[in-house]
N, C-alpha and C. Protein backbone atom coordinates (compact mmCIF):
# COMPACT_ATOMS: atom_id res chain seq x y z
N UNK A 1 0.82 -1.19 0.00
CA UNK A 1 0.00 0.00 0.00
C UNK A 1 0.87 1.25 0.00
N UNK A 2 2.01 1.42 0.61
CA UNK A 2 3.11 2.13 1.40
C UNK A 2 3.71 2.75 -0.18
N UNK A 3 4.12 1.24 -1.08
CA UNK A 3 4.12 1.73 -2.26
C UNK A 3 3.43 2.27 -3.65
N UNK A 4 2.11 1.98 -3.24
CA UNK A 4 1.14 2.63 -4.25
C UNK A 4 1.36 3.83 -4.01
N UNK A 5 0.93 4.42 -3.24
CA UNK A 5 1.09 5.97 -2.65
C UNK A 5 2.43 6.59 -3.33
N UNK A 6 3.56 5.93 -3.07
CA UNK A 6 5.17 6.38 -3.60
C UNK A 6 5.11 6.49 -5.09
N UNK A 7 4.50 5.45 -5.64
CA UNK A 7 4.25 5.01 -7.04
C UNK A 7 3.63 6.67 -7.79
N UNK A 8 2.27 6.72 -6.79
CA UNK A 8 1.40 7.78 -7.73
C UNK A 8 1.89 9.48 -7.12
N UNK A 9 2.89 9.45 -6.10
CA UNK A 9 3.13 10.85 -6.33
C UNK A 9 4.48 11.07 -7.44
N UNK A 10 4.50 12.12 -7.76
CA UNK A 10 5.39 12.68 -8.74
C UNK A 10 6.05 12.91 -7.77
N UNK A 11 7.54 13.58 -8.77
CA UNK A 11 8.54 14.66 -8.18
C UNK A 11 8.05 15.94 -7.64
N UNK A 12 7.13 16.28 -8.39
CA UNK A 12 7.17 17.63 -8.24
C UNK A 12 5.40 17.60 -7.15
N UNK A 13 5.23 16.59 -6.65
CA UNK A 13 4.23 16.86 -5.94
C UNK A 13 4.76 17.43 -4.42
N UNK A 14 3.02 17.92 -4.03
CA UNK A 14 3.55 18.86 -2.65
C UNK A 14 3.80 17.90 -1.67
N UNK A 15 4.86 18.24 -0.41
CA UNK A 15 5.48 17.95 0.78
C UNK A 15 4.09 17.76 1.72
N UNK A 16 3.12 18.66 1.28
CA UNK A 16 1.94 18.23 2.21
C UNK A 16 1.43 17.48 2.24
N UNK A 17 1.20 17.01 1.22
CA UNK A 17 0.39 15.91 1.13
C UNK A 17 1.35 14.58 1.22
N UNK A 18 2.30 14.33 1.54
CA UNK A 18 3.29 13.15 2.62
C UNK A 18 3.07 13.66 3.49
N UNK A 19 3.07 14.65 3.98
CA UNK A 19 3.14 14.95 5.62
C UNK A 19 1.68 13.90 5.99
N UNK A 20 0.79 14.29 5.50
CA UNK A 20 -0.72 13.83 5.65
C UNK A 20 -0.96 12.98 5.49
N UNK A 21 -0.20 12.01 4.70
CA UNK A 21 -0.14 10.53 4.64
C UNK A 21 0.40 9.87 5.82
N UNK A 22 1.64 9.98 5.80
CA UNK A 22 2.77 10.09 7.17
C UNK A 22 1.60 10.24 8.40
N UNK A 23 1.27 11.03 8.88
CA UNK A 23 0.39 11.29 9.68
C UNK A 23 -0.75 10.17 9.56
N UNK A 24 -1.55 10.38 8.91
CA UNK A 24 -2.45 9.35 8.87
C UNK A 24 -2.49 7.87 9.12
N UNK A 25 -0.84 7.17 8.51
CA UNK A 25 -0.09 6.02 8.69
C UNK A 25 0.13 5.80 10.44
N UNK A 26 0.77 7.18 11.02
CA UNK A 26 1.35 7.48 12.41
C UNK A 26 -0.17 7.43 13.33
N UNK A 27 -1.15 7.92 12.81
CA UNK A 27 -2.41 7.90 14.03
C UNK A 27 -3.17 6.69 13.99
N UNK A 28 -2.77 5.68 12.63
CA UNK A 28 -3.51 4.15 12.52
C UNK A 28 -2.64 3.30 13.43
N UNK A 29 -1.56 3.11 13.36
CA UNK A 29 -0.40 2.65 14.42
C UNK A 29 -0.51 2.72 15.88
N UNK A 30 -0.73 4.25 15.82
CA UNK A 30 -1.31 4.78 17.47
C UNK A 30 -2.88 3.72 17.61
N UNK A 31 -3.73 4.05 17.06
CA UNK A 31 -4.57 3.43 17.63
C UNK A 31 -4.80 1.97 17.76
N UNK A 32 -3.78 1.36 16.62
CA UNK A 32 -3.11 -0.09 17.12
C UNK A 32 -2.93 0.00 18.57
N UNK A 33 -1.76 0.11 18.66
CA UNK A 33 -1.17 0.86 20.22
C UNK A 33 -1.86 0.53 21.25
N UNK A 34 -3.10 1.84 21.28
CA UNK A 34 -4.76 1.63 22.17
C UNK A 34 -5.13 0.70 22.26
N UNK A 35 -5.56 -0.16 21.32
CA UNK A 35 -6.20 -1.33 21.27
C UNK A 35 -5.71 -2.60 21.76
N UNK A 36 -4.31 -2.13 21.52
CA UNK A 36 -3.51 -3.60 22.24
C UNK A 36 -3.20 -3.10 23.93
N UNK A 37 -3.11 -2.11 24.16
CA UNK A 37 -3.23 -1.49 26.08
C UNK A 37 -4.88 -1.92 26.47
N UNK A 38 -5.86 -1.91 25.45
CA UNK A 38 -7.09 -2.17 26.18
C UNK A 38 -7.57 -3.70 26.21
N UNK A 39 -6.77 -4.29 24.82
CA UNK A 39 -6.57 -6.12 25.95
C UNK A 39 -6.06 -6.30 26.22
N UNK A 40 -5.04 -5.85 26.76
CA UNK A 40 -3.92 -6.20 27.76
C UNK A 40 -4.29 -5.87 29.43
N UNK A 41 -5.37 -4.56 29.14
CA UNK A 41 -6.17 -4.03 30.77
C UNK A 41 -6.98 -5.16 31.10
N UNK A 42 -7.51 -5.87 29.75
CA UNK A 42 -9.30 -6.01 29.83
C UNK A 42 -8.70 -8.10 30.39
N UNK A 43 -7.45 -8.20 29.80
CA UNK A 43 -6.65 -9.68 29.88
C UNK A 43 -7.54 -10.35 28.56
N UNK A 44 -7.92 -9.75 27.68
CA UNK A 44 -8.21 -10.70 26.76
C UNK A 44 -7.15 -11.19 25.56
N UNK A 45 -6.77 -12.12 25.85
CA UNK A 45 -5.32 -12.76 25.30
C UNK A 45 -5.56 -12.92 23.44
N UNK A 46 -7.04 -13.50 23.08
CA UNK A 46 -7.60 -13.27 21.79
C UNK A 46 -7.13 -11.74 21.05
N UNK A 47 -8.19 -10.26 21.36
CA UNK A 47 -8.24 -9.59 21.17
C UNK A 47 -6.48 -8.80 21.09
N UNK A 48 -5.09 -9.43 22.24
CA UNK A 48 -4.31 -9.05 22.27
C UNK A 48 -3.38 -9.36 21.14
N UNK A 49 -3.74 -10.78 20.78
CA UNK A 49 -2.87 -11.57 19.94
C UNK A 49 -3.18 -10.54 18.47
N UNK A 50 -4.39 -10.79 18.29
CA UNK A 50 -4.52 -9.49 16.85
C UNK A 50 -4.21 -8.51 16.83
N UNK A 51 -4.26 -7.72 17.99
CA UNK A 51 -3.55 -6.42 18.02
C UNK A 51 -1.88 -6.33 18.07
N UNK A 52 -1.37 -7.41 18.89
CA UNK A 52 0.06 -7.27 18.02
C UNK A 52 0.67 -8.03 16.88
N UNK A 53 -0.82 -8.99 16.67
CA UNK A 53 -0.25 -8.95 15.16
C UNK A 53 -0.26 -8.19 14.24
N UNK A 54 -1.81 -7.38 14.33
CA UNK A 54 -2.32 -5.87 13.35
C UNK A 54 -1.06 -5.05 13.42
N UNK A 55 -0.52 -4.82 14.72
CA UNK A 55 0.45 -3.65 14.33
C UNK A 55 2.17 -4.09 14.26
N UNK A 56 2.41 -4.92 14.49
CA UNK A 56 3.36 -5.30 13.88
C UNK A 56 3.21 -5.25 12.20
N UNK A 57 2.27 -5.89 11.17
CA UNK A 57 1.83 -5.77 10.09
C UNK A 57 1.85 -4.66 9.72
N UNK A 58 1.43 -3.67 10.60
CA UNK A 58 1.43 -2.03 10.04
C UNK A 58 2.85 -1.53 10.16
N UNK A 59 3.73 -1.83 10.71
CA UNK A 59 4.85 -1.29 11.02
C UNK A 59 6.00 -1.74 9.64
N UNK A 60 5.74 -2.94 9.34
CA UNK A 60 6.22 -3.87 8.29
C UNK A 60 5.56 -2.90 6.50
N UNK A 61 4.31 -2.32 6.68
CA UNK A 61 3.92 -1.98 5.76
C UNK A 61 3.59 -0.36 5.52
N UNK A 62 4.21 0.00 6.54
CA UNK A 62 4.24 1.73 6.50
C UNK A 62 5.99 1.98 6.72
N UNK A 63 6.78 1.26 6.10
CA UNK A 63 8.05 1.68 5.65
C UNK A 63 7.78 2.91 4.58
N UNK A 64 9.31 3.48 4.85
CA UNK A 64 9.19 4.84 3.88
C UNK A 64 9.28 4.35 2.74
N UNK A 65 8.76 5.44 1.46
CA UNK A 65 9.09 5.24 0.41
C UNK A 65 10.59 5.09 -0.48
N UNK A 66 10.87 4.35 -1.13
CA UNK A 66 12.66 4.27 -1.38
C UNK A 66 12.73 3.71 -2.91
N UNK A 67 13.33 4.46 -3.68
CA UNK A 67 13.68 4.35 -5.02
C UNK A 67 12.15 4.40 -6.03
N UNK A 68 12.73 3.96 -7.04
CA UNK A 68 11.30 4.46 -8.01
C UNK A 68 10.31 3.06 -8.48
């Protein structure tokens, strides 16, 4: 996904709109995060196991963009 995004901006596209991606990538992660502190409060070992699998997965797939 990380690379579609890299794929369809140009050179000459704006810095803002990575920032806003970047961001958006950074607040889905975070709320990974949440979700794995609230089965970890709640002890549900199910709900925990997906959440660090979900964000491990996200971390693996929100690498920066690199070469063309």
């Amino acid at each position: 996904m990380a690379a579609d995004v890299c794929r369809l901006m140009g050179e000459d596209e704006d810095e803002a709109a990575m920032k806003w991606i970047v961001t958006g990538w950074l607040l889905f992660i975070v709320s990974a995060l949440f979700f794995i502190a609230a089965a970890w409060r709640a002890g549900d070992l199910l709900a925990l196991a997906g959440g660090i699998f979900f964000s491990g997965r996200m971390l693996f797939v929100s690498r920066p963009c690199s070469g063309p």
